[in-house]
C-alpha atoms as a PDB file:
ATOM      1  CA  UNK A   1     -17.080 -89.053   1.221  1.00  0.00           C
ATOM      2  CA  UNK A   2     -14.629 -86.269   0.231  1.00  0.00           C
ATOM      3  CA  UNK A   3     -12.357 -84.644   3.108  1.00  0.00           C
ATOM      4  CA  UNK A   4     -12.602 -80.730   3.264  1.00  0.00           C
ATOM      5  CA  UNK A   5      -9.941 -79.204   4.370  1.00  0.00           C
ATOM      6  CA  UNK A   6     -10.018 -75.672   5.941  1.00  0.00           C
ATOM      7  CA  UNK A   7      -7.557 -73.163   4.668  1.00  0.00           C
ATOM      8  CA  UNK A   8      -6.656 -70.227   6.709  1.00  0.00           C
ATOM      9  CA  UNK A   9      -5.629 -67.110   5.517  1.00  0.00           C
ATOM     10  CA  UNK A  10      -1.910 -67.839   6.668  1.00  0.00           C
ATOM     11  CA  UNK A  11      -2.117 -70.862   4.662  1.00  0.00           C
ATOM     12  CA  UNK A  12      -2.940 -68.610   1.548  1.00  0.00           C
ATOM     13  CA  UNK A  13      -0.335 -65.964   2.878  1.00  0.00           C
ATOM     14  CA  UNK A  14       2.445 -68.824   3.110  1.00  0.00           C
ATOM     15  CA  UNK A  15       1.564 -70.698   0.268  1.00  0.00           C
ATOM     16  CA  UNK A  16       1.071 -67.983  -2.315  1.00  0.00           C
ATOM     17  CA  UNK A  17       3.427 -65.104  -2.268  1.00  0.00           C
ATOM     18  CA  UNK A  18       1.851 -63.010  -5.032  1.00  0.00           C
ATOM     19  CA  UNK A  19      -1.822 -63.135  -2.746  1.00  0.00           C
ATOM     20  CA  UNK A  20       0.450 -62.197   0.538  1.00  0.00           C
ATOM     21  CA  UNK A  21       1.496 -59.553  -1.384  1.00  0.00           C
ATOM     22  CA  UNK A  22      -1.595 -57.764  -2.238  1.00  0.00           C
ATOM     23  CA  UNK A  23      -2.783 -58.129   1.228  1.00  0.00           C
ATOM     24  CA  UNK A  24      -0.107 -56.585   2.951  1.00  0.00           C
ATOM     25  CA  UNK A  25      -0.241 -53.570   0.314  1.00  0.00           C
ATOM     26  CA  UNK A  26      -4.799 -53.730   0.701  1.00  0.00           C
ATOM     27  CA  UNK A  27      -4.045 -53.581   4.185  1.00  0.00           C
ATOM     28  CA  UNK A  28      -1.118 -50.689   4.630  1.00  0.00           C
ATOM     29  CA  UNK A  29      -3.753 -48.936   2.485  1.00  0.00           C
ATOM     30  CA  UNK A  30      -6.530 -48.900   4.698  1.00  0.00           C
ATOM     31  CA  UNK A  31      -4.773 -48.966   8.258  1.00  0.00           C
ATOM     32  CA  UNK A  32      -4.268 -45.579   7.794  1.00  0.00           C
ATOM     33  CA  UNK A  33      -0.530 -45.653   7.736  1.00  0.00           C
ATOM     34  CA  UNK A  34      -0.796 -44.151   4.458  1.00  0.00           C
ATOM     35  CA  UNK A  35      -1.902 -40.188   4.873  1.00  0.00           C
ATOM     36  CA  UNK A  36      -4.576 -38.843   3.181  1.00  0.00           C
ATOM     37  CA  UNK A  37      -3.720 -35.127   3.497  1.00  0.00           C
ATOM     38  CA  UNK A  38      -4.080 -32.865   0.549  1.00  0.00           C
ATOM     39  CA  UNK A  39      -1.338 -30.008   0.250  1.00  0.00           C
ATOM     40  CA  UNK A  40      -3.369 -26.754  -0.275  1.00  0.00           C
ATOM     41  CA  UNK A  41      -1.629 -23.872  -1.265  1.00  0.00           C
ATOM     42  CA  UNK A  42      -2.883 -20.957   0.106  1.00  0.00           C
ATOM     43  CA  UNK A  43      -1.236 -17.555  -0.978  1.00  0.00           C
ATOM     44  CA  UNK A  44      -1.307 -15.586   1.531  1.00  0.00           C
ATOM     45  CA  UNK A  45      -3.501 -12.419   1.699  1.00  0.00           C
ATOM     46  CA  UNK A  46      -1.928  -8.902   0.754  1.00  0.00           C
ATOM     47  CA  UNK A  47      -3.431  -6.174   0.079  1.00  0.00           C
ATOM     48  CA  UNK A  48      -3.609  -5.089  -3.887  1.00  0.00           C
ATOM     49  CA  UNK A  49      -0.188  -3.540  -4.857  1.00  0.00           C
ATOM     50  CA  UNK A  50      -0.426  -0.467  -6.730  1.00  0.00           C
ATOM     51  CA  UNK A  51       1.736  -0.010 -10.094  1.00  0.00           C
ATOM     52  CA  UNK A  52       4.109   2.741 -10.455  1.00  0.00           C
ATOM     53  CA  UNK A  53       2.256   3.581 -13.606  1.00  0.00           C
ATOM     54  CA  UNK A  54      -0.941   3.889 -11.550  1.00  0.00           C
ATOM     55  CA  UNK A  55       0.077   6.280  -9.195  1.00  0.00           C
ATOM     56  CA  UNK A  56       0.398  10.336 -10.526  1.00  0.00           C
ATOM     57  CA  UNK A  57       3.995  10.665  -9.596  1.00  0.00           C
ATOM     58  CA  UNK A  58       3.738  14.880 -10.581  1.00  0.00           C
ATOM     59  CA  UNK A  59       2.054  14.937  -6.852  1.00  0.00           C
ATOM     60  CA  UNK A  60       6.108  14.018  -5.363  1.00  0.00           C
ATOM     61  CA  UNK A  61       7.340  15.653  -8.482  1.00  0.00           C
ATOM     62  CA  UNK A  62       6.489  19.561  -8.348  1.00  0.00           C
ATOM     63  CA  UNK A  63       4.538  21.538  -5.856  1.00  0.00           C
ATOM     64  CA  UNK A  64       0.703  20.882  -7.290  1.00  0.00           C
ATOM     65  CA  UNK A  65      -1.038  23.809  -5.552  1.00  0.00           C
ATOM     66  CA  UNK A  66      -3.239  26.198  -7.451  1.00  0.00           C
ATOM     67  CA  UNK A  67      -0.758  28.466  -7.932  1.00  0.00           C
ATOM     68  CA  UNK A  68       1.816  25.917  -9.603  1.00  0.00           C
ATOM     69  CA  UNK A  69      -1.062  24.530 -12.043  1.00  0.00           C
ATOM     70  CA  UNK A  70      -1.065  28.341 -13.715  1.00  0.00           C
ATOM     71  CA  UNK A  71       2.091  28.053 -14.508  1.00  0.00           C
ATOM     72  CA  UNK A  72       3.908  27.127 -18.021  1.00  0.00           C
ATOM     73  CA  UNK A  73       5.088  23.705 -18.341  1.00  0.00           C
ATOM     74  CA  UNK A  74       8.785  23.936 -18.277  1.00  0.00           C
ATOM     75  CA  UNK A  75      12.234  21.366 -19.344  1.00  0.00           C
ATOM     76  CA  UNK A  76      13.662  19.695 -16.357  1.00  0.00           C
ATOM     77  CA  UNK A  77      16.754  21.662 -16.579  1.00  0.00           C
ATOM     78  CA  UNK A  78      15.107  24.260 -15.629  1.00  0.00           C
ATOM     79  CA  UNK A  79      13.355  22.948 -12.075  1.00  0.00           C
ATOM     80  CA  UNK A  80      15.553  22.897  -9.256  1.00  0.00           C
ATOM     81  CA  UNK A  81      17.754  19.467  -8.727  1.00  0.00           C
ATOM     82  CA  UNK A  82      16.873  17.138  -6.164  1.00  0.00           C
ATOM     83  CA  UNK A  83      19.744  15.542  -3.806  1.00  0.00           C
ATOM     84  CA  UNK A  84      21.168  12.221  -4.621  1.00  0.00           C
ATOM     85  CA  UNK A  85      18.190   9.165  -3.617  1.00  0.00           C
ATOM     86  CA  UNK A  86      19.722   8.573  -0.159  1.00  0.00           C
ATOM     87  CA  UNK A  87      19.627   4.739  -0.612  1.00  0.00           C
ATOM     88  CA  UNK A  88      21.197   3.746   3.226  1.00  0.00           C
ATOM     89  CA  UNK A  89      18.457   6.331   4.686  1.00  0.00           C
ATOM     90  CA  UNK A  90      15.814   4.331   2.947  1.00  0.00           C
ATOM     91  CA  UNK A  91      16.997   0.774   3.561  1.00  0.00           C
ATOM     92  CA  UNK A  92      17.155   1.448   7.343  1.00  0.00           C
ATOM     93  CA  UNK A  93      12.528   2.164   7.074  1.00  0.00           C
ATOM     94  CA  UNK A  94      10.755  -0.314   8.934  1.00  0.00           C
ATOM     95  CA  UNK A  95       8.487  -2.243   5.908  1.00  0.00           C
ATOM     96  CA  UNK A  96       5.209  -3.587   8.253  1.00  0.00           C
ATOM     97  CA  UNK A  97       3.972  -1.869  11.178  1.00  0.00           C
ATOM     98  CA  UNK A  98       0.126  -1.737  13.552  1.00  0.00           C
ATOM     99  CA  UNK A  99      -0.166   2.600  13.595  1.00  0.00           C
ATOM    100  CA  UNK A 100      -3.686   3.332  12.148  1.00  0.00           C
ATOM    101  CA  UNK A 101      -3.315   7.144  10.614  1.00  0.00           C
ATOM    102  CA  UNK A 102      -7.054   8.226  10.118  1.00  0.00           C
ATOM    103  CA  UNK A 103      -8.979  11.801   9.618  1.00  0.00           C
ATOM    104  CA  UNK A 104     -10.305  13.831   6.642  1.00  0.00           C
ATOM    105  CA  UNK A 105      -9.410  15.833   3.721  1.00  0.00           C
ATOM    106  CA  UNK A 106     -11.044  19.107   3.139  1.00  0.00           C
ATOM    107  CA  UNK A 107     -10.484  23.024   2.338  1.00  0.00           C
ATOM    108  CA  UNK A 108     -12.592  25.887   3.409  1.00  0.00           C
ATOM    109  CA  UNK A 109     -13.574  27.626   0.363  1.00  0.00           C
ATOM    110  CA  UNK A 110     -13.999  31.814   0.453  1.00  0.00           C
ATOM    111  CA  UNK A 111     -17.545  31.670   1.697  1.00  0.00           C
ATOM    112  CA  UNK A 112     -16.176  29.524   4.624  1.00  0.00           C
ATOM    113  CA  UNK A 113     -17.741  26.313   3.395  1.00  0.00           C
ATOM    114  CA  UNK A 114     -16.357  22.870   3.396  1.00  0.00           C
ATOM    115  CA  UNK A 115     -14.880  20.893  -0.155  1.00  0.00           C
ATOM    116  CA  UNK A 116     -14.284  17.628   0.779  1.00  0.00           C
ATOM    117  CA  UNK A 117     -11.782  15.782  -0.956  1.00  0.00           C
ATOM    118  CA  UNK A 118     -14.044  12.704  -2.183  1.00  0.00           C
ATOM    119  CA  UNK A 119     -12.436   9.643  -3.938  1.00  0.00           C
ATOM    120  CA  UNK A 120      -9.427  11.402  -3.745  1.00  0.00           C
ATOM    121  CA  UNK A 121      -5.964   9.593  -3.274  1.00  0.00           C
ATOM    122  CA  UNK A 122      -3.397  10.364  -0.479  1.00  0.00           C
ATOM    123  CA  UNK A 123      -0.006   9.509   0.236  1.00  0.00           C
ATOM    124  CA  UNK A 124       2.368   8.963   3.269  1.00  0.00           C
ATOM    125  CA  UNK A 125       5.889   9.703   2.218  1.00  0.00           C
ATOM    126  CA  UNK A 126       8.591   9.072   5.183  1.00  0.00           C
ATOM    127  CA  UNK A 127      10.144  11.628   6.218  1.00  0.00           C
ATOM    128  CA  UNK A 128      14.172  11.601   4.963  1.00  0.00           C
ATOM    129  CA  UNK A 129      16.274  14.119   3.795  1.00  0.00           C
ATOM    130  CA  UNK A 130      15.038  13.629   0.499  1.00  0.00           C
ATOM    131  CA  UNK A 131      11.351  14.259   0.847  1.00  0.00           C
ATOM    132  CA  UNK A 132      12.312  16.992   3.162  1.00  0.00           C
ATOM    133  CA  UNK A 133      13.412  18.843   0.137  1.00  0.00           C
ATOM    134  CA  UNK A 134      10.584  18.239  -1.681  1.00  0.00           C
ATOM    135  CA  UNK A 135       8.280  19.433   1.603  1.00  0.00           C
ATOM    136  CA  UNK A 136      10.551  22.617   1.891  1.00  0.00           C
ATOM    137  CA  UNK A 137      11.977  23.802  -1.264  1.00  0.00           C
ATOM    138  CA  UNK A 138       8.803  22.516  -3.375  1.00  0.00           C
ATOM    139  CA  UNK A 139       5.661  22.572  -1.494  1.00  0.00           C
ATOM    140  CA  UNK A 140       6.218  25.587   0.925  1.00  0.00           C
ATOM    141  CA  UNK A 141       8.671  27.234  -1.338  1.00  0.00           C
ATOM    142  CA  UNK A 142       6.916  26.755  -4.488  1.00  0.00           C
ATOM    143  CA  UNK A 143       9.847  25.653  -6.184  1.00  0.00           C
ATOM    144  CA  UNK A 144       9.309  22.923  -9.090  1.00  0.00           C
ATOM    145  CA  UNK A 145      11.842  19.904  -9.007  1.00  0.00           C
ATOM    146  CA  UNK A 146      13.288  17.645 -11.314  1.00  0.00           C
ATOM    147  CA  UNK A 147      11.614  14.407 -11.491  1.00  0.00           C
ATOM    148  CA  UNK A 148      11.561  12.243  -8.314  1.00  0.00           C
ATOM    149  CA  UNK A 149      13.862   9.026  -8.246  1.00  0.00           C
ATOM    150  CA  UNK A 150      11.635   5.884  -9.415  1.00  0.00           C
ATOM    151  CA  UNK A 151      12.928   4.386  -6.168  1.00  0.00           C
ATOM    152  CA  UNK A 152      10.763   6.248  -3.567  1.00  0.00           C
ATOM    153  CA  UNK A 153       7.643   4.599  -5.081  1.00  0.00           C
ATOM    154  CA  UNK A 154       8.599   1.235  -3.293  1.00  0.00           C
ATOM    155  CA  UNK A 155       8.359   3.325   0.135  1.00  0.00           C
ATOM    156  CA  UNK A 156       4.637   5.117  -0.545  1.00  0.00           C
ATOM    157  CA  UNK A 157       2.025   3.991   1.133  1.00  0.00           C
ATOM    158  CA  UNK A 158      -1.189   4.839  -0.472  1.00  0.00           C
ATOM    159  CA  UNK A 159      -5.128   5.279   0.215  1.00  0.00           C
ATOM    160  CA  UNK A 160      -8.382   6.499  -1.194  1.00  0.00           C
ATOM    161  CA  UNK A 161     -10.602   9.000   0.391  1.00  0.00           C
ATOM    162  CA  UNK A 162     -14.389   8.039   0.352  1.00  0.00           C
ATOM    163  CA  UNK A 163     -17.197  10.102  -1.037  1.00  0.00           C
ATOM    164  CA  UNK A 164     -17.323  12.497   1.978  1.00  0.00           C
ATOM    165  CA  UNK A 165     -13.392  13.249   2.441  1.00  0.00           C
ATOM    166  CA  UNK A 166     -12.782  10.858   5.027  1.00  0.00           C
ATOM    167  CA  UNK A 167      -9.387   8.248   4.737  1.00  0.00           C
ATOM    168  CA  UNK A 168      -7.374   5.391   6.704  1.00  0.00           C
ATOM    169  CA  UNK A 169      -4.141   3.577   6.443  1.00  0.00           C
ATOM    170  CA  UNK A 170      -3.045   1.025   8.120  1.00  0.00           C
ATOM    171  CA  UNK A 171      -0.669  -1.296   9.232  1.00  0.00           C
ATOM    172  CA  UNK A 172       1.812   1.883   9.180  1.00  0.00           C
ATOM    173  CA  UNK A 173       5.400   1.426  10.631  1.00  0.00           C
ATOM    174  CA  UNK A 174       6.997   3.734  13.158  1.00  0.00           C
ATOM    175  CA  UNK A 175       7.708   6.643  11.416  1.00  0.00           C
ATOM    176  CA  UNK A 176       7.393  10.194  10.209  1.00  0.00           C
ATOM    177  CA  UNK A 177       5.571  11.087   7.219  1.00  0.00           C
ATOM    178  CA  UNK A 178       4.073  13.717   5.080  1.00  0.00           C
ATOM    179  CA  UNK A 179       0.580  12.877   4.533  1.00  0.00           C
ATOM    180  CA  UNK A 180      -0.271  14.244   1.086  1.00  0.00           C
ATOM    181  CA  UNK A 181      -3.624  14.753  -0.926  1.00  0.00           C
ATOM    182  CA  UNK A 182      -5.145  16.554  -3.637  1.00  0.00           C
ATOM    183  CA  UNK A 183      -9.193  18.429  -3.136  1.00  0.00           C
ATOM    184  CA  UNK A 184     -10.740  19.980  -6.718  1.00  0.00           C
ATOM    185  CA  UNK A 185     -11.843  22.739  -6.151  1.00  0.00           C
ATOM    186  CA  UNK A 186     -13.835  25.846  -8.741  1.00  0.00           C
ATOM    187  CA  UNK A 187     -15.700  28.758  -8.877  1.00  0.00           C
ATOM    188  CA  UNK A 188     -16.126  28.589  -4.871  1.00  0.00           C
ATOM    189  CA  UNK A 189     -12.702  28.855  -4.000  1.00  0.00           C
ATOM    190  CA  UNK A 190     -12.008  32.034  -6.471  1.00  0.00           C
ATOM    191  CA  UNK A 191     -10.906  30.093  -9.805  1.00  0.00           C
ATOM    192  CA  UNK A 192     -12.782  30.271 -13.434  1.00  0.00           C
ATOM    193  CA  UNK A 193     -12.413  26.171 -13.626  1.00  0.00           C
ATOM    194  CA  UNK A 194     -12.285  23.411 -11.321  1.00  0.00           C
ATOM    195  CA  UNK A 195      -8.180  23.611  -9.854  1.00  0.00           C
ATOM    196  CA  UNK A 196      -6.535  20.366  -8.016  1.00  0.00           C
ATOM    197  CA  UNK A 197      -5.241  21.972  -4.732  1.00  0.00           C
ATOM    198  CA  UNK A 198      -2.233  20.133  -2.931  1.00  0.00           C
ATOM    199  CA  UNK A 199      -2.488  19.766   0.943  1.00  0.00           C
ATOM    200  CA  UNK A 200       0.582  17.926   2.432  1.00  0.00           C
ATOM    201  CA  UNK A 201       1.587  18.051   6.149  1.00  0.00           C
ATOM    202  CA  UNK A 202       3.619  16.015   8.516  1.00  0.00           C
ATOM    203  CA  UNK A 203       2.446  13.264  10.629  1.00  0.00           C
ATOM    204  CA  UNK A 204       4.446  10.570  13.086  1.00  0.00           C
ATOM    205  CA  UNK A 205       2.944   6.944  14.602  1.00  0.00           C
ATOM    206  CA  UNK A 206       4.509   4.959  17.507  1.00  0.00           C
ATOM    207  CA  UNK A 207       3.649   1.398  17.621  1.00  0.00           C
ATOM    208  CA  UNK A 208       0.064   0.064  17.439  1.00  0.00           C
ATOM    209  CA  UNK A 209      -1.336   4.172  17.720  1.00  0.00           C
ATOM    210  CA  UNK A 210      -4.565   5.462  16.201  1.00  0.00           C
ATOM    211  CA  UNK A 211      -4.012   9.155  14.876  1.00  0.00           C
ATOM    212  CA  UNK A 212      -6.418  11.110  13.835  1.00  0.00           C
ATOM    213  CA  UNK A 213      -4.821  13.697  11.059  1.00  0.00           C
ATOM    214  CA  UNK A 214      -7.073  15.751   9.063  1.00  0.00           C
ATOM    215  CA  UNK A 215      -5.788  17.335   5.840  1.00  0.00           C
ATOM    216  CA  UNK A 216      -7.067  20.644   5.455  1.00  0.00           C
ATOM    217  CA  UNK A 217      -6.518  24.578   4.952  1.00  0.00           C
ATOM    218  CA  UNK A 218      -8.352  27.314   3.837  1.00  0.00           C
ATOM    219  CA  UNK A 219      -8.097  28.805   0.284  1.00  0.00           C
ATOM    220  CA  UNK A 220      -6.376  31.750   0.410  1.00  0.00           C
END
């Protein structure tokens, strides 16, 4: 009769240190000392930033209304000079905010009817003493400017109007702005051909506000 012998798993262990080696690695493995996680990168979720060469920069450059579209295209030495790009003034603007600036854009045409502003792009430029000038010497005074300074694009914010006029922004930071849009406007608002007419006015948001703002005048 042959003699069986039992051997145990620390027998194996003991006795062969390549097989204690696997099992020690099998079971780190599968005790879960190991993690299992996957790194996902997730970019985080902005909204689509708009290229400088996107954007019609002539609406911060001149005044735009119908009046200003008659006239001759001129050299920049001959528009009015802006002030120095007041870079400290600038750098002090909140970036992120919660104010919720909302309303319409629209003119009333001679007849007294409404010409909404559809798919139409607005602005909000903050309020410093550089788009002051612009407000004051270009769009009420009707003076053109020299080109704006490249610079003030990074502070825009920007939004489209939908098909009936109506416009949001959000996630605005405390602040004055000008609010600034174009409406098209033709035959019904005393022109031979379809004119852009720029509406700007001033605005301000505290906080997490909702303002409604509508953008509007009546053709003279």
């Amino acid at each position: 009769m042959y003699n069986v012998k039992t051997i145990s798993g620390e027998d194996v262990m003991f006795k062969n240190p390549y097989i204690s080696s696997l099992l020690l690695v099998l079971i780190f493995l599968f005790s879960g000392c190991v993690s299992r996680d996957i790194p996902i990168n997730i970019s985080e979720n902005k909204a689509p930033k708009y290229n400088v060469n996107d954007v019609d920069m002539s609406d911060l450059d001149e005044n735009l209304t119908e009046s200003e579209m008659m006239m001759t295209e001129e050299g920049e030495e001959s528009k009015m000079q802006r002030i120095p790009f007041p870079t400290t003034e600038y750098y002090s603007l909140p970036r992120s905010g919660r104010g919720t600036i909302k309303g319409a854009i629209y003119v009333t045409d001679l007849y007294g009817n409404t010409v909404h502003g559809g798919g139409t792009r607005l602005y909000l430029n903050p309020v410093t003493s550089y788009s002051k000038q612009w407000y004051e010497e270009s769009y009420l005074g009707g003076n053109r400017m020299q080109k704006a300074d490249a610079r003030l694009f990074n502070y825009l914010k920007f939004t489209a109007a939908d098909s009936k006029g109506s416009f949001a922004f959000y996630g605005v930071p405390n602040g004055s702005y000008y609010l600034i849009g174009t409406v098209k406007c033709g035959e019904s608002c005393g022109y031979s051909s379809e004119q852009s007419i720029r509406l700007a006015t001033r605005v301000a948001v505290r906080g997490n506000q909702i303002i409604d703002k509508d953008l509007t005048r009546a053709v003279d």
